[in-house]
Protein backbone atom coordinates (compact mmCIF):
# COMPACT_ATOMS: atom_id res chain seq x y z
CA UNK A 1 27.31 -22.39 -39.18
CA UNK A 2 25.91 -24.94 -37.04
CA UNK A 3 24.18 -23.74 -33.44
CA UNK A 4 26.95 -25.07 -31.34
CA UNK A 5 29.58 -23.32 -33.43
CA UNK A 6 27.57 -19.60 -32.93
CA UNK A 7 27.87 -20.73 -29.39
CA UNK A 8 31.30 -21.02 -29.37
CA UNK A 9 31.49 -17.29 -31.07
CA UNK A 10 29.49 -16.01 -28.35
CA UNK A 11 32.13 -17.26 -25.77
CA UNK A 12 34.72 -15.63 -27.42
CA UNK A 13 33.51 -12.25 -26.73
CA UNK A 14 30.66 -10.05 -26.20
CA UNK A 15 32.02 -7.53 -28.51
CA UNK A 16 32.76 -9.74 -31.66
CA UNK A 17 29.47 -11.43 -31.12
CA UNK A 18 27.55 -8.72 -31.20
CA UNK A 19 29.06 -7.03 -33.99
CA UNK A 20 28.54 -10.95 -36.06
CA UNK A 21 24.74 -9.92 -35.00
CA UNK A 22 24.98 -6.68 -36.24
CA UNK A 23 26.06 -7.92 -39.81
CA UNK A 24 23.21 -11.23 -39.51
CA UNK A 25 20.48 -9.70 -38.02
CA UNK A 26 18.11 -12.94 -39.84
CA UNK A 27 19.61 -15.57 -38.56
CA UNK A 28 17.66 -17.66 -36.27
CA UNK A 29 19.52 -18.84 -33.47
CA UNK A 30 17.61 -22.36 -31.56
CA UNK A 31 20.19 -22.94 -28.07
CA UNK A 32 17.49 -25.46 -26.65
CA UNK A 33 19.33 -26.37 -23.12
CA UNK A 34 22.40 -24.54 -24.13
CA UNK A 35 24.98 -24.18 -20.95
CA UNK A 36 25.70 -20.81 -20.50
CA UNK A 37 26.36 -20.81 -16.89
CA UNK A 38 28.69 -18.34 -15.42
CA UNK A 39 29.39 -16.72 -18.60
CA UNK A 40 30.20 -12.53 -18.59
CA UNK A 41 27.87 -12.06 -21.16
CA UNK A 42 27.37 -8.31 -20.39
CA UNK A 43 25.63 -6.00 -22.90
CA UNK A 44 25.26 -9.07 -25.44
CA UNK A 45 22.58 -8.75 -28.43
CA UNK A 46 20.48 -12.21 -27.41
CA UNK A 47 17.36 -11.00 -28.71
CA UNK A 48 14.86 -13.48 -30.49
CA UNK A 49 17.27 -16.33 -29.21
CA UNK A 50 15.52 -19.62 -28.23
CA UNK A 51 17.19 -19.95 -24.88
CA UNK A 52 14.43 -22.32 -23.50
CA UNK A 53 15.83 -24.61 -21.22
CA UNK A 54 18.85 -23.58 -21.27
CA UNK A 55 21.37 -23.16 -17.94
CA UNK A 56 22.38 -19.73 -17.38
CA UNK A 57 22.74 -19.57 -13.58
CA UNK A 58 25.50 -17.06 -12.30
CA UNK A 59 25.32 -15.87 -16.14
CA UNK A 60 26.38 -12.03 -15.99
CA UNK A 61 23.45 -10.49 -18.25
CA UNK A 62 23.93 -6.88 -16.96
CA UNK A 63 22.27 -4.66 -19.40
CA UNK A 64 22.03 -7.65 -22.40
CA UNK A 65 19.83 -7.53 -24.74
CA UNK A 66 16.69 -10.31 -24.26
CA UNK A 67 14.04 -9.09 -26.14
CA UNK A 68 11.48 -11.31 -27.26
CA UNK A 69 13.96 -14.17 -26.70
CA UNK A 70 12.66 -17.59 -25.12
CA UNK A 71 13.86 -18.03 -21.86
CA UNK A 72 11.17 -20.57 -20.91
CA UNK A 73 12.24 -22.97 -18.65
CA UNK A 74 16.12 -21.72 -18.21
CA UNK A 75 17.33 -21.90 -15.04
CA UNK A 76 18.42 -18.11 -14.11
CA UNK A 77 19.46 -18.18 -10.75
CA UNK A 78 21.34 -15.73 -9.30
CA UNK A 79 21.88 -14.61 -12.45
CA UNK A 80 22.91 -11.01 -12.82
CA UNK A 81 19.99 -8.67 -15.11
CA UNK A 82 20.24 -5.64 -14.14
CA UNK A 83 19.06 -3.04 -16.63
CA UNK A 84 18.42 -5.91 -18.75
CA UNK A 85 16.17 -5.17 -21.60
CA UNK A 86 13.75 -8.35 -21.33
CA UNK A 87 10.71 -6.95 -22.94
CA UNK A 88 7.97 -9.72 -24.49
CA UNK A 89 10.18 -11.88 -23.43
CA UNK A 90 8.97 -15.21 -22.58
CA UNK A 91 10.38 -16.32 -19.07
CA UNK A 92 7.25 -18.86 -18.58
CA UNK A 93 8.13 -21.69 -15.51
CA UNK A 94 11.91 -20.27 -15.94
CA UNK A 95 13.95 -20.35 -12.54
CA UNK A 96 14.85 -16.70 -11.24
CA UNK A 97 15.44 -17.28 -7.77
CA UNK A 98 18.11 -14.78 -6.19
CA UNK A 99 18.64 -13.05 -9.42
CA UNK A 100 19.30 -9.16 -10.08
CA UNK A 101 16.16 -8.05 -11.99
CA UNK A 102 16.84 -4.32 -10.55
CA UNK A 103 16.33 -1.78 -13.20
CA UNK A 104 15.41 -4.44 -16.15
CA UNK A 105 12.57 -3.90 -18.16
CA UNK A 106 10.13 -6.73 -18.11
CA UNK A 107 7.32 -4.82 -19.93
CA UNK A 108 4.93 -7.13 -22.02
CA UNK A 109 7.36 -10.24 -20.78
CA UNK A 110 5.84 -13.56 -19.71
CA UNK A 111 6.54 -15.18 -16.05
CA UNK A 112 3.64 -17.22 -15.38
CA UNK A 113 4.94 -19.57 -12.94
CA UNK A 114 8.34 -18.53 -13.04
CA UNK A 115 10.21 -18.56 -9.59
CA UNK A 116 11.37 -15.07 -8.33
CA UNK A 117 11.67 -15.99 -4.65
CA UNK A 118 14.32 -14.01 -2.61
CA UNK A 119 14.93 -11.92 -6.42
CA UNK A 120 15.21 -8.07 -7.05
CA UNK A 121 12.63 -6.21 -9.09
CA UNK A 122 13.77 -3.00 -7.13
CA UNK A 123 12.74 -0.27 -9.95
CA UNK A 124 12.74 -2.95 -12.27
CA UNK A 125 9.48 -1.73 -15.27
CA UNK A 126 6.95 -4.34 -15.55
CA UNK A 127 3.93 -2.98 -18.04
CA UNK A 128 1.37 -5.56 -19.43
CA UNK A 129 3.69 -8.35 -17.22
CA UNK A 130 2.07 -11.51 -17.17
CA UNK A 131 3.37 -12.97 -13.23
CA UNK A 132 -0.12 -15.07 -13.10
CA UNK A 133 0.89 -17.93 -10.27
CA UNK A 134 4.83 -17.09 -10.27
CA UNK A 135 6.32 -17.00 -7.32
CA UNK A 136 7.45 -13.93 -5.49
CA UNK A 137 8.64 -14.81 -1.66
CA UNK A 138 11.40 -12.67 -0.67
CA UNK A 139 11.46 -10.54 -3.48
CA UNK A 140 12.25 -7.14 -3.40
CA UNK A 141 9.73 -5.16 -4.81
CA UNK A 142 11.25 -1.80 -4.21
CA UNK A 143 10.18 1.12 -6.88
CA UNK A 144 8.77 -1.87 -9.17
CA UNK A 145 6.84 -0.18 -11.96
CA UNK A 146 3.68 -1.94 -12.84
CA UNK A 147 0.29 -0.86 -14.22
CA UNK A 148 -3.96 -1.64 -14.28
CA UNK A 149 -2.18 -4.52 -17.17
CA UNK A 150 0.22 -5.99 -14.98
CA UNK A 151 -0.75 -9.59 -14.47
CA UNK A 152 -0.89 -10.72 -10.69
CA UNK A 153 -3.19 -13.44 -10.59
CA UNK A 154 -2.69 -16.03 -7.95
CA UNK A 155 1.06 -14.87 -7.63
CA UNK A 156 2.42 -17.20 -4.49
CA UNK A 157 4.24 -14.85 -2.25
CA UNK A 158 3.93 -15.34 1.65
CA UNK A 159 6.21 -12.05 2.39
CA UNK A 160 8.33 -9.08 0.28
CA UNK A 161 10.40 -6.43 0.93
CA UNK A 162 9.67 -2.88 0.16
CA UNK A 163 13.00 -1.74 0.47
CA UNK A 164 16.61 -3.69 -0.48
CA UNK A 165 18.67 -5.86 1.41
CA UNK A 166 16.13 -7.38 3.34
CA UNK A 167 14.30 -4.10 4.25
CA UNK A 168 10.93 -3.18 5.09
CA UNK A 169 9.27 -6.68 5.39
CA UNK A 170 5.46 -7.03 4.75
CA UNK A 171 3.52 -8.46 6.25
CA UNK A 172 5.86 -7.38 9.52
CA UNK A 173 5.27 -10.66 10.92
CA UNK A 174 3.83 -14.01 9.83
CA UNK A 175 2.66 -14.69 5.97
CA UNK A 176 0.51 -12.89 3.71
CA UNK A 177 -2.51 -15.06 3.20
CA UNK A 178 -3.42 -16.94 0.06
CA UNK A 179 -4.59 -14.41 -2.67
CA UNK A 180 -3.35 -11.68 -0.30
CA UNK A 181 -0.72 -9.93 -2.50
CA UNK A 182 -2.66 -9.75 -5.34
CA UNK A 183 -5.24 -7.90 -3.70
CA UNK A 184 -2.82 -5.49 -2.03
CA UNK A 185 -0.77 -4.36 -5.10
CA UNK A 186 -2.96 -5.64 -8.41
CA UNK A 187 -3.70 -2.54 -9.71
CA UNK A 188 -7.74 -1.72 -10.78
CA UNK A 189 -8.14 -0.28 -14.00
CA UNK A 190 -9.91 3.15 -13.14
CA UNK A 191 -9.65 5.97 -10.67
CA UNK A 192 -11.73 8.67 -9.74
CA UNK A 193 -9.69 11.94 -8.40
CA UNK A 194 -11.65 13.54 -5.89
CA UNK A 195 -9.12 17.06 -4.80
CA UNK A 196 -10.03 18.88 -1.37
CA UNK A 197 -7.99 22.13 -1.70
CA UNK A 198 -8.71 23.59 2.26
CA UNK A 199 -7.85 20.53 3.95
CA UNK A 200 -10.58 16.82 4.38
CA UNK A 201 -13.24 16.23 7.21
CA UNK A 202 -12.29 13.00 7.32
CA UNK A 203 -15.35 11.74 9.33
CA UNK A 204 -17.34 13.36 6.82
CA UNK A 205 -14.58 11.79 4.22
CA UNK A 206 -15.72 8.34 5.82
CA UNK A 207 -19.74 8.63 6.41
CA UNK A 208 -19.94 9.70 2.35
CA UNK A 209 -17.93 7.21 1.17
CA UNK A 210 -19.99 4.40 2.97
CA UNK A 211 -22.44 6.21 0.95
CA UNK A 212 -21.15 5.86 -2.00
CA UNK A 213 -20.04 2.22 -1.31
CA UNK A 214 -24.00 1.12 -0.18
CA UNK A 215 -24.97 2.40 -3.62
CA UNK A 216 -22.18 1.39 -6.37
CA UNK A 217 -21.34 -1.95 -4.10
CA UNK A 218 -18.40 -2.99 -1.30
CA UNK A 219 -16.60 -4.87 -4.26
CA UNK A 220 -16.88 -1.82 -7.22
CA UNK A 221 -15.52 0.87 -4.63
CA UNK A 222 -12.19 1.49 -3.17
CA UNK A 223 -9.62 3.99 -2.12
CA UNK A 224 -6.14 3.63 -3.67
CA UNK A 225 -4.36 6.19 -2.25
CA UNK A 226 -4.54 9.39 -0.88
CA UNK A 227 -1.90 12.16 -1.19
CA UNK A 228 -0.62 15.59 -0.04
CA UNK A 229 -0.58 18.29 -2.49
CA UNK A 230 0.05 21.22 -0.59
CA UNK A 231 -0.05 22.33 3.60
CA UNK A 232 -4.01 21.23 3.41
CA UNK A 233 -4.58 20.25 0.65
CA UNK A 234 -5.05 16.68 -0.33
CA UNK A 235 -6.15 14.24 -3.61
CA UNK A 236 -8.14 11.12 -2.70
CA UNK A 237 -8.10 8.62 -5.61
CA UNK A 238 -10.84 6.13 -5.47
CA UNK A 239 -10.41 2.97 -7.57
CA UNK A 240 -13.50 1.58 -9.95
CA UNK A 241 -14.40 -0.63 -12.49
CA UNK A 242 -13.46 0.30 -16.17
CA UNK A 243 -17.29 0.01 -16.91
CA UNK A 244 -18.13 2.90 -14.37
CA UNK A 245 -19.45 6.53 -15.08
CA UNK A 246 -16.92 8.13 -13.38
CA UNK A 247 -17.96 11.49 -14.12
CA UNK A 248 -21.18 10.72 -11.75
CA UNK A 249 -19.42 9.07 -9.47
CA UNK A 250 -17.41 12.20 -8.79
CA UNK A 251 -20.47 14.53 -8.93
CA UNK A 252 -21.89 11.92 -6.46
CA UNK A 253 -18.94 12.09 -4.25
CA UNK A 254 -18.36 15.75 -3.58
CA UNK A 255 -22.47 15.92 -3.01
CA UNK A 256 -22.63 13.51 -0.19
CA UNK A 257 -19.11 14.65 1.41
CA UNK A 258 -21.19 18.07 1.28
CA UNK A 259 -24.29 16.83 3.26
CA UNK A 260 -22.22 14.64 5.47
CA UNK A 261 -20.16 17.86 6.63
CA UNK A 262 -23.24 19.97 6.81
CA UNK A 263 -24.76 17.30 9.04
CA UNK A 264 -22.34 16.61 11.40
CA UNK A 265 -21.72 20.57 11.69
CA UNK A 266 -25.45 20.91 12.48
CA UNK A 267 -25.86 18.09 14.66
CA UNK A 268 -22.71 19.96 16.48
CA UNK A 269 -24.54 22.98 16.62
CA UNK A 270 -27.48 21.89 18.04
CA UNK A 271 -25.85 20.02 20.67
CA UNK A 272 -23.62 23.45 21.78
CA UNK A 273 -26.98 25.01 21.50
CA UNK A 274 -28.31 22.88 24.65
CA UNK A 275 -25.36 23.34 26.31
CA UNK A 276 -26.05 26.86 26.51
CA UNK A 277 -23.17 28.57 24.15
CA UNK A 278 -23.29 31.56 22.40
CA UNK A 279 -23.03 31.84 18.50
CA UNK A 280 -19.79 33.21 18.90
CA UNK A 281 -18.85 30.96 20.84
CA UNK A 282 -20.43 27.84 18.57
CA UNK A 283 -18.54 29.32 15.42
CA UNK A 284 -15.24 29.37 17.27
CA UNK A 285 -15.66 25.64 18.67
CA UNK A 286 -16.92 24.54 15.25
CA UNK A 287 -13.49 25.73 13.89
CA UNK A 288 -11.32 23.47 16.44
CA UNK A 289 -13.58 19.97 16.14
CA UNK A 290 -12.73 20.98 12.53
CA UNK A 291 -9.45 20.83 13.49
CA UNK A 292 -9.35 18.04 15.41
CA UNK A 293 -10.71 15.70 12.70
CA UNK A 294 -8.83 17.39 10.00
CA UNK A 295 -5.89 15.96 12.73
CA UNK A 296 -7.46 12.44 12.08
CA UNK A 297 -5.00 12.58 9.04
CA UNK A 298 -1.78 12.50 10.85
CA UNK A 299 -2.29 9.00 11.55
CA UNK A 300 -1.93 8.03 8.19
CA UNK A 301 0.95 10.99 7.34
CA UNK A 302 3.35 9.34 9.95
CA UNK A 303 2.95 6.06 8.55
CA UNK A 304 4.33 8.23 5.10
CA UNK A 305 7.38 9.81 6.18
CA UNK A 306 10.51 9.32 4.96
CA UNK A 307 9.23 7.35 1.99
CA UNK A 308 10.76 8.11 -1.10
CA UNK A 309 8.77 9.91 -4.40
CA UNK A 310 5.70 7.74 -5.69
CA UNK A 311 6.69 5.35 -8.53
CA UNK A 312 3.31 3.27 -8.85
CA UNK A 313 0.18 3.11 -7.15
CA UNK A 314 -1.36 0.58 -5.43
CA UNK A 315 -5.01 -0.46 -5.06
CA UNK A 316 -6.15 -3.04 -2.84
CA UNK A 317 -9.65 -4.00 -2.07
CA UNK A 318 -12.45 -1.91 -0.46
CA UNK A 319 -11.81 0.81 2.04
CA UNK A 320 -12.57 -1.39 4.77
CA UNK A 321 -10.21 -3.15 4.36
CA UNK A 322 -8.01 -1.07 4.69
CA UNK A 323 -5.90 1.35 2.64
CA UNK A 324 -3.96 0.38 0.24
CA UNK A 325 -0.34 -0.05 1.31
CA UNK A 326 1.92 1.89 -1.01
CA UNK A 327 6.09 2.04 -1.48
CA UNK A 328 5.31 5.32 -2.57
CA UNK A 329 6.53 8.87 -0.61
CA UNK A 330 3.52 11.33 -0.37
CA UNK A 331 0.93 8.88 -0.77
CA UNK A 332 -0.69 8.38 2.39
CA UNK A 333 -2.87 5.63 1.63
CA UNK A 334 -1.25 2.66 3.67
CA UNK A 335 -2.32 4.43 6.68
CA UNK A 336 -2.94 2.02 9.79
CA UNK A 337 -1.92 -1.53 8.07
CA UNK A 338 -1.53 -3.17 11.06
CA UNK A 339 -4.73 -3.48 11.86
CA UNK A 340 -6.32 -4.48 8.23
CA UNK A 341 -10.06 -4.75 7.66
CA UNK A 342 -10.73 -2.57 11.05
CA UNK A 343 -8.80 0.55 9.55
CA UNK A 344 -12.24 2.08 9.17
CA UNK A 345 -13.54 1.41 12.73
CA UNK A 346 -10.35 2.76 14.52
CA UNK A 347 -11.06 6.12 12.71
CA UNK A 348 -14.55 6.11 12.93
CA UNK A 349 -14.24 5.41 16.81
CA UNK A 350 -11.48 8.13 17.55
CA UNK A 351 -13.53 10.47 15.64
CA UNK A 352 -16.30 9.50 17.99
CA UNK A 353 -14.60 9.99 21.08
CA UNK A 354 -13.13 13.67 20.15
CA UNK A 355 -16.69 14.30 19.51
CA UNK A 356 -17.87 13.33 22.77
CA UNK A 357 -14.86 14.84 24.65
CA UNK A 358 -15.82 18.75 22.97
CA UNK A 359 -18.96 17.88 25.56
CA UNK A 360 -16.42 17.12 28.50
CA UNK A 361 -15.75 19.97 31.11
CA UNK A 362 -12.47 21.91 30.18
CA UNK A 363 -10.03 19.53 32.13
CA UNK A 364 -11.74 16.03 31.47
CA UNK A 365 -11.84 17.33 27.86
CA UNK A 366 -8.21 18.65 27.33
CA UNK A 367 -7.08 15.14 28.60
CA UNK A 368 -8.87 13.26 26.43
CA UNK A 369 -7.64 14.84 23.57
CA UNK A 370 -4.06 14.39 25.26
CA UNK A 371 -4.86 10.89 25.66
CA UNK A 372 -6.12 10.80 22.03
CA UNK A 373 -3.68 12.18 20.20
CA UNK A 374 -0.99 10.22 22.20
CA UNK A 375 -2.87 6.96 21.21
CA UNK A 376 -3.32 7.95 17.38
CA UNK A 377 0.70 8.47 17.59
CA UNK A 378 1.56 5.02 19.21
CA UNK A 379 -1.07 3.44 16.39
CA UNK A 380 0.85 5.30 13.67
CA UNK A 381 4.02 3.24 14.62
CA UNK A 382 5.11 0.58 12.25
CA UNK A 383 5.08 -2.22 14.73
CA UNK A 384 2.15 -0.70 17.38
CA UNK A 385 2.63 -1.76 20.80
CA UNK A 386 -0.19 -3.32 22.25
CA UNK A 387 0.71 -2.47 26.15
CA UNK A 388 1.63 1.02 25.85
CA UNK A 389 -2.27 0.91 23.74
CA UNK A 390 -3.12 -0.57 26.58
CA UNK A 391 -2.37 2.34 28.85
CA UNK A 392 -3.80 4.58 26.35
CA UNK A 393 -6.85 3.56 26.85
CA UNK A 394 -6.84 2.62 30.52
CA UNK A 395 -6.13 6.56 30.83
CA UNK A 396 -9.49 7.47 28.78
CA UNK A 397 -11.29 4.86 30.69
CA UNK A 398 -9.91 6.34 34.27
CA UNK A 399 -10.82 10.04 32.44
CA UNK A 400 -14.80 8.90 32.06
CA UNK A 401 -14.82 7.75 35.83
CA UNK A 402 -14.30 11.42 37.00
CA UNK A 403 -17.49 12.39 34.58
CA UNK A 404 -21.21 12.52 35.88
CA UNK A 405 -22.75 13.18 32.58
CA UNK A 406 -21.56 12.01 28.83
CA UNK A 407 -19.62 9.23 30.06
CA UNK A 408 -21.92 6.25 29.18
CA UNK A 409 -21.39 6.64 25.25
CA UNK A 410 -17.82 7.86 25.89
CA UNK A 411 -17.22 4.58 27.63
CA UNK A 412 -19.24 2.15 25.13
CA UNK A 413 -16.99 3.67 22.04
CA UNK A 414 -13.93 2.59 24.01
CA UNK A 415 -14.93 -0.53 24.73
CA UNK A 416 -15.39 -0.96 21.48
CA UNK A 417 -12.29 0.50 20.42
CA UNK A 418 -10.65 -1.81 22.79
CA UNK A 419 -12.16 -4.81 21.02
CA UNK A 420 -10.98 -3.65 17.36
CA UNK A 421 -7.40 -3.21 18.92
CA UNK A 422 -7.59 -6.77 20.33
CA UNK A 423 -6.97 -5.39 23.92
CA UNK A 424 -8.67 -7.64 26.70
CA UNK A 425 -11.05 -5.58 28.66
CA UNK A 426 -9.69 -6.80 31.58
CA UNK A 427 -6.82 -4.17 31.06
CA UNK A 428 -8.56 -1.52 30.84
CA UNK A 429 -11.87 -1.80 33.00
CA UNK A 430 -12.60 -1.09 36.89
CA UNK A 431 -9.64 1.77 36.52
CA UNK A 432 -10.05 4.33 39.66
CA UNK A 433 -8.19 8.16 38.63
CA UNK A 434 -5.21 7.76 40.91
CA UNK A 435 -4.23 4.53 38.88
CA UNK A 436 -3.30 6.64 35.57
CA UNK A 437 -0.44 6.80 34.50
CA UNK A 438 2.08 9.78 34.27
CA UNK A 439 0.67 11.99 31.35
CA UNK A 440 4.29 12.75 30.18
């Protein structure tokens, strides 16, 4: 039987054809730029079938079987594959624009420079994918499973969307830079699991992991996510190289995270100590600044909430860079994404300034913290805005006016926190106290 003539068998009917395949499972089938356009080919056995360059746009392949068959090539467009079984499949240069991948398993499949713009991968399994320079614009990337094997190199993709039907956009606005989505969802190979079971000091969190980064390197060192287990308790995964001793880099971790806390605690101490407080007193204000920066993390919960349950991970570059953004639900590594590579400095400032408002006389130092936890909720937002920031910190400014002492460092963080936010100084200088605005 001659190629064109299994053709013809095929368009028949799914059901006859697949039973013929059932009973020939050795034939070798070569459609080389066969036109199977528009064709309800539903459930069909196709696997091992030389499909390259073949036309199969509009094709229904809805739960077909396309294993290891060679689609390289084919023009797929806005073909239907969902819950297609397409693993090792090769898909190499094939055109996929607009077409349902949702649910299909890609696993081990190649699509190096295949076109996926404006597709769905939405929970579509992609283990040991090869995507290296595809194209991925517009795609919906919703629940995609991929792993440390997934291939991502030099994917071309200037936005996606987290979420169906044109949901969720990222970036928000504008056009991820070149190289930029591979380093926010290429996945490293290795993760160290550092658990904090009575909730994180997350300036302490930050000064060790600098630490750790100044001694293993910026580019070997990065957090991929970090997750609620419990009320307080949370996991912080850090992402290294497969070459690494993770065992001492864990040992490491927990040791500085130790002295950092001890240190700041002390230095805290000291300073309540000069002020004149009582050891009662200290132990009792030491348990609210731990509070407060234990509070640091509802930045990054907000930006978590009603996400759905984790499906992958994600692990981007170094943690100043940012965390990693994640279409995960508990994860809260993503946090402040808005503001990329200064995601460290925002927290590190804030963290300064509740320090230096515990110093503040009771008023001055219950409105800053108003102030402050007011501005960490309006940075939390998906799309921040920059005016209502703007009054934010106008307020703390106005707040340091009424101080005689402690105001000078309070004033130089804010300036500086001003400058990370990309808010003109001119807003929020030369602000007299009568000039703030409503508190409520």
């Amino acid at each position: 039987m001659t190629n064109a003539e299994h053709l013809d068998r095929l368009r028949q009917g799914v059901k006859e054809w697949n039973q013929w395949r059932e009973k020939n499972p050795n034939v070798q089938l070569d459609w080389f730029q066969a036109d199977l356009s528009d064709l309800k080919l539903n459930g069909a056995n196709l696997c091992e079938i030389d499909l390259s360059g073949g036309d199969l746009m509009g094709a229904d392949l809805m739960e077909a079987d396309l294993r290891a068959a060679n689609l390289r090539g084919a023009n797929l467009a806005l073909a239907n594959l969902r819950s297609a079984n397409l693993g090792a499949a090769n898909l190499g240069a094939a055109n996929l624009s607009f077409a349902n991948l949702s649910e299909a398993n890609l696993s081990g499949a190649t699509l190096n420079y295949a076109n996926l713009s404006g597709a769905s991968l939405r929970r579509a399994r992609m283990l040991d994918t090869n995507f290296e320079s595809a194209i991925l614009t517009g795609a919906c990337i919703e629940d995609w499973h991929i792993n440390s094997a997934t291939n991502l190199k030099d994917v071309v993709c200037e936005h996606a969307y987290l979420k169906e039907n044109l949901q969720e956009r990222r970036p928000y606005g504008g056009s991820f830079q070149p190289g930029e989505f591979t380093q926010r969802f290429q996945k490293f190979l290795e993760t160290v699991d550092l658990f904090f079971v009575d909730s994180v000091d997350w300036k302490a969190f930050l000064s060790s992991f600098q630490d750790l980064q100044s001694e293993y390197g910026d580019e070997n060192l990065a957090v991929q996510g970090i997750e609620r287990k419990a009320q307080s308790s949370f996991e912080i995964r850090l992402a290294v190289p497969p070459e690494a001793d993770k065992a001492e880099i864990e040992k490491v971790a927990y040791e500085r995270y130790e002295i950092n806390l001890k240190q700041i605690e002390s230095q805290y101490k000291k300073q309540l100590r000069l002020q004149g407080a009582h050891l009662d007193d200290i132990q009792s204000i030491l348990k609210v600044e731990r509070d407060e920066r234990t509070r640091l993390s509802k930045v990054v919960e907000k930006m978590a909430e009603g996400q759905e349950t984790p499906k992958y991970d994600l692990r981007e570059a170094q943690f100043a860079g940012g965390f990693a953004e994640t279409v995960q639900g508990d994860q809260i590594g993503g946090t402040i994404n808005n503001y990329g590579s200064n995601t460290e400095d925002i927290t590190r400032l804030i963290a300064a300034l509740r320090d230096q408002a515990q110093t503040f006389p009771t008023d001055q130092k219950d409105d800053a913290n108003d102030a402050l936890d007011i501005l960490e909720r309006d940075l939390a937002e998906e799309q921040p805005d920059q005016d209502r920031i703007g009054r934010r910190l106008k307020k703390l400014v106005a707040i340091a006016t009424t101080l005689t002492i402690g105001a000078t460092a309070f004033t130089a963080d804010l300036a500086q926190l001003a400058d990370v936010l990309n808010v003109p100084l001119s807003q929020i200088e030369q602000v007299q106290p009568e000039q703030l605005p409503p508190s409520n």
